[in-house]
Protein backbone atom coordinates (compact mmCIF):
# COMPACT_ATOMS: atom_id res chain seq x y z
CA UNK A 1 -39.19 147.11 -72.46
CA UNK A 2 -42.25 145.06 -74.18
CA UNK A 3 -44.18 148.19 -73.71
CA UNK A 4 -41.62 150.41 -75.43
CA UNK A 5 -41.34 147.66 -78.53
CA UNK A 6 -45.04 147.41 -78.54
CA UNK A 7 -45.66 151.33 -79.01
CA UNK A 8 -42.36 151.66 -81.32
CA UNK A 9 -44.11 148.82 -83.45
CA UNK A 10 -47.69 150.42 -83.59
CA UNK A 11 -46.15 153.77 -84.34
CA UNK A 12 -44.42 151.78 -87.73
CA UNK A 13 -47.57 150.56 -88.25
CA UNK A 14 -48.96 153.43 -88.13
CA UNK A 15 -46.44 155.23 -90.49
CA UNK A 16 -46.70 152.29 -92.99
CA UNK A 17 -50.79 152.35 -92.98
CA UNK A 18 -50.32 155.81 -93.95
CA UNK A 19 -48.35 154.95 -97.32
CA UNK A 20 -51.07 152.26 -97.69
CA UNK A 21 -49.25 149.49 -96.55
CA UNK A 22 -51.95 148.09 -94.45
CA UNK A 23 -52.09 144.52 -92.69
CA UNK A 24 -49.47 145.55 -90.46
CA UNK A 25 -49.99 144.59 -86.74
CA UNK A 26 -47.57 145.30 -83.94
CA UNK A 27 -46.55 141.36 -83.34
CA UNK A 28 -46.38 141.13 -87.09
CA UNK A 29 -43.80 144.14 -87.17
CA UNK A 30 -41.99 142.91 -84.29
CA UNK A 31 -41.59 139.66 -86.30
CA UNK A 32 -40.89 140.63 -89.36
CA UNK A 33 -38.06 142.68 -88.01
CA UNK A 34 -36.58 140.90 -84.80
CA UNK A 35 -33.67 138.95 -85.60
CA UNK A 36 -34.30 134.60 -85.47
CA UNK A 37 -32.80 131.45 -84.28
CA UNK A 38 -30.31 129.68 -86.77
CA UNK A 39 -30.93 126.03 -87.23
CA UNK A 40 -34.49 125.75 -88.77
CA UNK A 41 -36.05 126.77 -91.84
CA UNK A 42 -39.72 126.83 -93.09
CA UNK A 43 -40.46 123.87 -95.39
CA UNK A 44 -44.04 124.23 -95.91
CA UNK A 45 -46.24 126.99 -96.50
CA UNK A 46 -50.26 127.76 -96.53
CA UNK A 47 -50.86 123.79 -96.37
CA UNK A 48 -54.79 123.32 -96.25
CA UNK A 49 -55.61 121.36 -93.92
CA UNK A 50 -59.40 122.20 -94.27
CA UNK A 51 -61.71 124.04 -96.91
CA UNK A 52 -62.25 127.29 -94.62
CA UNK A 53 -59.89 129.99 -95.72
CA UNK A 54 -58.59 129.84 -92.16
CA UNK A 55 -57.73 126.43 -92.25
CA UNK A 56 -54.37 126.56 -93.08
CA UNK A 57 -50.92 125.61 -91.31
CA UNK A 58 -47.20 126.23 -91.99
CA UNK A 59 -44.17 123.81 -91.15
CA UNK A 60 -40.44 124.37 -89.37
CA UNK A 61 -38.25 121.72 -89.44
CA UNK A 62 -34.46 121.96 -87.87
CA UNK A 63 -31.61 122.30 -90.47
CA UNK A 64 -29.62 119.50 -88.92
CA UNK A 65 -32.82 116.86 -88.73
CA UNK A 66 -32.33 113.59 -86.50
CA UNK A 67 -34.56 110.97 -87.72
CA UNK A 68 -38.26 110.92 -86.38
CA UNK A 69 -37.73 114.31 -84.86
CA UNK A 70 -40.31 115.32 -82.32
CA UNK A 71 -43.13 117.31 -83.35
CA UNK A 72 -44.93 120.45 -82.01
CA UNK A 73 -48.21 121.77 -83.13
CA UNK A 74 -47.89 125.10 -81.47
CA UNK A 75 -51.45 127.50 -81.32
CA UNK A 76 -51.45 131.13 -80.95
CA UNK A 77 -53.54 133.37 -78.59
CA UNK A 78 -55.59 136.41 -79.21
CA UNK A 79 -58.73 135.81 -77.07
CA UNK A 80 -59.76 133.44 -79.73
CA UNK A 81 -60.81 136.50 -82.00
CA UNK A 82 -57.52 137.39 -84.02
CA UNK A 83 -54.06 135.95 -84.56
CA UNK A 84 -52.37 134.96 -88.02
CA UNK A 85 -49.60 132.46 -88.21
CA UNK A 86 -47.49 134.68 -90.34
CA UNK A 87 -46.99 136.51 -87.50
CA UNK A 88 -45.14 133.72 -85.33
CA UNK A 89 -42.66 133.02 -87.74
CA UNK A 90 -40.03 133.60 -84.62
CA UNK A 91 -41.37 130.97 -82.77
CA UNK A 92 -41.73 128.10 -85.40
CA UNK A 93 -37.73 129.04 -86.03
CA UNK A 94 -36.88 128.97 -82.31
CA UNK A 95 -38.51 125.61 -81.71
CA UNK A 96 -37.01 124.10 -84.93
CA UNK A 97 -33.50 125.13 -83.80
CA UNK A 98 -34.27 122.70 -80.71
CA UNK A 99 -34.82 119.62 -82.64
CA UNK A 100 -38.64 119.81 -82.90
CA UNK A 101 -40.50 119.63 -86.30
CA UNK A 102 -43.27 122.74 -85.97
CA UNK A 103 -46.53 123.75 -86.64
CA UNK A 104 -47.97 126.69 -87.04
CA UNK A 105 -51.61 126.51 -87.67
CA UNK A 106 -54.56 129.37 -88.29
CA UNK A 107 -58.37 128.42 -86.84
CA UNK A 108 -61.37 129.83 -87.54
CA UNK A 109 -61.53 132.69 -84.58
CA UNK A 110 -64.98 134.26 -83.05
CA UNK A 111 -67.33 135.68 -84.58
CA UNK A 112 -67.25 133.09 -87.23
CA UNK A 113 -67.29 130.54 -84.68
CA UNK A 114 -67.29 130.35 -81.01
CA UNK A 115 -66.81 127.32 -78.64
CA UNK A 116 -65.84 124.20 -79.67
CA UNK A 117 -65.33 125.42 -83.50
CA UNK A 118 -61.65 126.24 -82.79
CA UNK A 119 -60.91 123.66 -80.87
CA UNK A 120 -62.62 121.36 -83.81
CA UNK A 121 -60.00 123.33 -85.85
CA UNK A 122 -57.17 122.37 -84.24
CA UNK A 123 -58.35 119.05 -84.15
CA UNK A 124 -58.25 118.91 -87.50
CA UNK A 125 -54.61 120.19 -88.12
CA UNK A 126 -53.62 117.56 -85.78
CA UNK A 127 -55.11 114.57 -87.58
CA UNK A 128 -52.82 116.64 -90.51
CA UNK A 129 -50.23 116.34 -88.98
CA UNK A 130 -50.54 112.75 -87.38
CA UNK A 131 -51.06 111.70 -91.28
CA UNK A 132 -48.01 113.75 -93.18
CA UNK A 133 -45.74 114.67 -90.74
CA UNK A 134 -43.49 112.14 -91.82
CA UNK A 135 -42.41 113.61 -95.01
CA UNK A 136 -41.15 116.63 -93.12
CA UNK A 137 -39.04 114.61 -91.02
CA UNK A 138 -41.56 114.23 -88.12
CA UNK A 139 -42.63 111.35 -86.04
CA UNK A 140 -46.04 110.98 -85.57
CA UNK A 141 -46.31 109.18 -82.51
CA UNK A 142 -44.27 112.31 -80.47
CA UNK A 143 -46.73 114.91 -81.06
CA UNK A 144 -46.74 117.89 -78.59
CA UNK A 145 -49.70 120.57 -78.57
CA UNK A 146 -48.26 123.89 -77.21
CA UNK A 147 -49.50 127.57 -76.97
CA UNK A 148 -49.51 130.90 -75.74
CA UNK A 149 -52.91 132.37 -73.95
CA UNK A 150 -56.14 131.54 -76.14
CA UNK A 151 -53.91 128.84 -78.00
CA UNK A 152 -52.50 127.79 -74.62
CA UNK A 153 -56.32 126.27 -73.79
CA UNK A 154 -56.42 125.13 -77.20
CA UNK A 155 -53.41 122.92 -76.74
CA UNK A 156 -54.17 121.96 -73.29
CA UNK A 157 -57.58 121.44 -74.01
CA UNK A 158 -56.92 119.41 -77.35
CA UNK A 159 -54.71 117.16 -74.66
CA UNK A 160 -56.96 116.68 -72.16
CA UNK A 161 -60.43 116.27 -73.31
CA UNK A 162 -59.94 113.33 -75.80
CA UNK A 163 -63.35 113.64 -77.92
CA UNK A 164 -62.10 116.46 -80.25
CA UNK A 165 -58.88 114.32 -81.34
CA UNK A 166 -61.16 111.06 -81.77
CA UNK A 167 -63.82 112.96 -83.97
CA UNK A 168 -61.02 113.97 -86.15
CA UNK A 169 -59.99 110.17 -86.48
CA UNK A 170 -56.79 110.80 -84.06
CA UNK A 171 -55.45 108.42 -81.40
CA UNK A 172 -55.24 110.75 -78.56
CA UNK A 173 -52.10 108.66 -77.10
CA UNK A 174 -49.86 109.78 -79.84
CA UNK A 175 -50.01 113.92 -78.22
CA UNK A 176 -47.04 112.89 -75.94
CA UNK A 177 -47.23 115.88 -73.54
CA UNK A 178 -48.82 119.24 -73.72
CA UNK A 179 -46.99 122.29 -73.18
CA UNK A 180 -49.03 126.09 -71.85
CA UNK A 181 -47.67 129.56 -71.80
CA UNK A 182 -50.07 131.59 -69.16
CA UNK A 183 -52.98 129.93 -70.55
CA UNK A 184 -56.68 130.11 -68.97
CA UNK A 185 -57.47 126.43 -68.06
CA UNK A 186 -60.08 127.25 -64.96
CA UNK A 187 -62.35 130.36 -65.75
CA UNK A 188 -65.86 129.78 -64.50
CA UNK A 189 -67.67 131.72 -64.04
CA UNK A 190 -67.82 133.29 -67.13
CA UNK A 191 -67.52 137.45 -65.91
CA UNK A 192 -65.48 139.00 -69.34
CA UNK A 193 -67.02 140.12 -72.58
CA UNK A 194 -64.33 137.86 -74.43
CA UNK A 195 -65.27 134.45 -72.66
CA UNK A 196 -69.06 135.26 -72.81
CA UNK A 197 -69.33 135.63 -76.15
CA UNK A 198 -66.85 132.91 -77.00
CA UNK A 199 -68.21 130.13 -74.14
CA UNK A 200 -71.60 131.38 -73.24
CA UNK A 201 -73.65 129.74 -75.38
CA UNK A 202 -72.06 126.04 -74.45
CA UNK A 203 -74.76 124.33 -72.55
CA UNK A 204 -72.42 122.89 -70.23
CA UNK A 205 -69.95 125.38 -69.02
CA UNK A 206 -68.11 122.94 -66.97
CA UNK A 207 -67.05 121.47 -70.32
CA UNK A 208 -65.86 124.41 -71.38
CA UNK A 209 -62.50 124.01 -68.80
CA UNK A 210 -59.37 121.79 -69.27
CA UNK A 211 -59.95 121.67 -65.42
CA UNK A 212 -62.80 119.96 -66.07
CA UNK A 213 -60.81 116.83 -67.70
CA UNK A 214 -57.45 116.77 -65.95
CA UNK A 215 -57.06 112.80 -64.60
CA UNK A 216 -55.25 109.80 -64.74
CA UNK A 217 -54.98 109.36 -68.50
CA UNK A 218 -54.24 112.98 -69.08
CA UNK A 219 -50.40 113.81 -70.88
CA UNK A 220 -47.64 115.37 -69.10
CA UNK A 221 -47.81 118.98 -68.84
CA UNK A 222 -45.28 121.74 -68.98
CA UNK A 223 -47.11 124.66 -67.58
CA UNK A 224 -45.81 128.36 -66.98
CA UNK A 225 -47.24 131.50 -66.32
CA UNK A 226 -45.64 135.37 -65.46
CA UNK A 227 -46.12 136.41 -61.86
CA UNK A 228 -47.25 139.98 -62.83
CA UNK A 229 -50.18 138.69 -65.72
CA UNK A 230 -53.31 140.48 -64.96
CA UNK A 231 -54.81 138.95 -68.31
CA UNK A 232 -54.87 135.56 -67.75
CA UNK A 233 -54.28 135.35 -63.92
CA UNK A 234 -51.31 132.97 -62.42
CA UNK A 235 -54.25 131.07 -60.85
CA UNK A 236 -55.29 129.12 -63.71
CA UNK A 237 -51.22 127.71 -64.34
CA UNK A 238 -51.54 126.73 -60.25
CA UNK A 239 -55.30 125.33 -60.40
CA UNK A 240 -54.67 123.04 -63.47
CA UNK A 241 -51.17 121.83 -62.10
CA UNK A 242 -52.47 121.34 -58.83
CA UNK A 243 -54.94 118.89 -60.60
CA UNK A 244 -52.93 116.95 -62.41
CA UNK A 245 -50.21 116.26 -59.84
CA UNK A 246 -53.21 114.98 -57.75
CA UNK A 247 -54.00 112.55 -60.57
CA UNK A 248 -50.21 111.47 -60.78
CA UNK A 249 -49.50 112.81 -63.75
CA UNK A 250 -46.00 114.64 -64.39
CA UNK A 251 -46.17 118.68 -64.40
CA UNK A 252 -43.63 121.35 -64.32
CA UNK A 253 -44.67 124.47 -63.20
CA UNK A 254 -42.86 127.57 -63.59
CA UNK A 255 -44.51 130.98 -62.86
CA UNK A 256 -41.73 133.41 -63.40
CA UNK A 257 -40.82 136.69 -61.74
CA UNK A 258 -41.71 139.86 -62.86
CA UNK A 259 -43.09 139.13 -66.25
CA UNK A 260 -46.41 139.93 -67.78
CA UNK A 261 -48.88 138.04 -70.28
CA UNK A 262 -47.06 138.92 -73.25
CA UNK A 263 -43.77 138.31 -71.77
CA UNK A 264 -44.04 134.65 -71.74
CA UNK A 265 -44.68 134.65 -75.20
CA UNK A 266 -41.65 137.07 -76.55
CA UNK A 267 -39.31 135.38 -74.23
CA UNK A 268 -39.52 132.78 -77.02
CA UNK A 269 -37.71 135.13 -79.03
CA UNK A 270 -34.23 135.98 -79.36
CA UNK A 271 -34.69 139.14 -78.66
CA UNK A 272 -36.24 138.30 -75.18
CA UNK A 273 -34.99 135.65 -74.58
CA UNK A 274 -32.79 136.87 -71.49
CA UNK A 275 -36.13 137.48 -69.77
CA UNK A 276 -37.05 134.27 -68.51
CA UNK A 277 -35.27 130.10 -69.44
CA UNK A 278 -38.80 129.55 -70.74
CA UNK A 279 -37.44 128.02 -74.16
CA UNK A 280 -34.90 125.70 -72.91
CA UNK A 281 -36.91 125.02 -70.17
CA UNK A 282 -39.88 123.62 -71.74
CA UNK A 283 -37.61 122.38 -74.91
CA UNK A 284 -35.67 120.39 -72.06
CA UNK A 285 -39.20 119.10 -70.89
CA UNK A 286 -40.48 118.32 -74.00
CA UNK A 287 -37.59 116.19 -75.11
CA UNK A 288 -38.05 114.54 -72.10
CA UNK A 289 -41.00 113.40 -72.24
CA UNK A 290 -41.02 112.24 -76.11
CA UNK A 291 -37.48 110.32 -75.68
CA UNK A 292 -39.34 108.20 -73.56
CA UNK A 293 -41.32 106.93 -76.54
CA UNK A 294 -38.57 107.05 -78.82
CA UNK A 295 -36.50 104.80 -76.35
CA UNK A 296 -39.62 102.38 -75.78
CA UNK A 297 -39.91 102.06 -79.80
CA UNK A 298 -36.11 101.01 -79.80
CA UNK A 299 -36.78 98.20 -77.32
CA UNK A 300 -39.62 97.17 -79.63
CA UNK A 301 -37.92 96.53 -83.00
């Protein structure tokens, strides 16, 4: 069925390029079109968050907001070499319409930079986040990094390795948990033209892999994967969980049947929803592991 939507959307495309409507890209189409979750609304727009162009993030917050509502800074894939946030509109609505104050920000992608520039990038939009959040309705001490592929290991990376969040002036204990859709998190050796040109010239490859930095002080982690993705292989979900469970840290791992790479990231959307209980799965996770805090924060006043 994704294949189908995926050809019927390049086909519009295709139609609309040729009455110069150009800019259209098949997620873009399938978002602009698909029908959304009730319950959230965009409140923010284009914020900077940066000078670069690309530096820019938009905001979802729920229609009914609780106080302090947890927040999730939510990255999108595309091999680190393409992506727009305008084109994940669907997903900042489905997470607001769990409770969760969203973001949705743009990085610089490759070739304008290549490893760590987009994880300094999301760095960045974090320490945004940690400082305004509030007037959106957010609470800045539940902050969960999620993502889908390339923006999976930009999440889980942000979360693991703690040097990126502290050189952008963040306390790495406020990112509560971190939160992967079929995400590459242990890739070495380096053997595609994507992560060669993106991670070869690091002079330490081993620091190139949220692998690398999985331990004791490392945040929860919801991580899932689809059992037929030949993109980012199952491997990396079950190498990284494996990892952190051995350093006592809470993971759920879900690799589920019969869906591909991109499947993991439409079953966010209405439309696909009935593929996979990825959403209220890892909404039910997340909300776990923030109302911990919350409840810790009542005790303390």
């Amino acid at each position: 069925m994704t294949r189908f939507l995926t050809a019927l959307a390049s086909f519009a495309c295709l139609v609309l390029g040729a009455v110069g409507m150009s800019g259209c890209s098949p997620l873009g189409l399938f978002d602009a079109i698909g029908p959304r979750d009730g319950g959230g609304r965009q409140v923010l727009r284009n914020q900077p968050f940066g000078a670069n162009p690309r530096q820019r993030l938009d905001v979802y917050a729920p229609d009914a907001m609780p106080e302090a509502a947890p927040v999730v800074v939510f990255f999108y894939g595309g091999s680190w070499s393409s992506g727009a946030k305008e084109d994940y509109a669907f997903v900042g609505h489905a997470l607001a319409a769990q409770g969760f104050v969203t973001v949705l920000p743009d990085y610089r992608l490759h070739p304008e930079v290549a490893f760590p520039g987009f994880l300094e990038d999301g760095a960045a939009a974090v320490a945004w986040v940690h400082a305004n959040i509030a007037r959106f309705g957010g609470d800045p001490s539940r902050i969960v990094l999620a993502g889908h592929s390339a923006g999976a290991y930009n999440a889980v990376m942000l979360g693991l390795d703690p040097r990126y969040l502290r050189a952008a002036g963040v306390d790495p204990k406020v990112v509560r948990a971190v939160a992967g859709l079929s995400g590459p998190y242990d890739f070495l050796p380096l053997d595609t033209d994507t992560t060669v040109k993106v991670f070869g010239q690091a002079p330490d490859k081993t620091a190139t892999q949220p692998v690398a930095f999985a331990g004791p002080h490392s945040p929860p982690a919801f991580l899932a994967t689809g059992e037929a993705d030949t993109v980012v292989r199952p491997r990396n979900t079950q190498s990284l969980a494996a990892k952190l469970r051995a350093a006592n840290i809470p993971v759920q791992e879900r690799i589920y049947p019969g869906l591909d790479h991109t499947d993991t990231l439409l079953a966010l959307s209405v439309t696909f929803r009935s593929k996979a209980p990825e959403l209220a799965e890892m909404a039910a996770f997340i909300r776990g592991r923030t109302m911990q805090r919350a409840r810790s924060l009542a005790r303390h006043r």
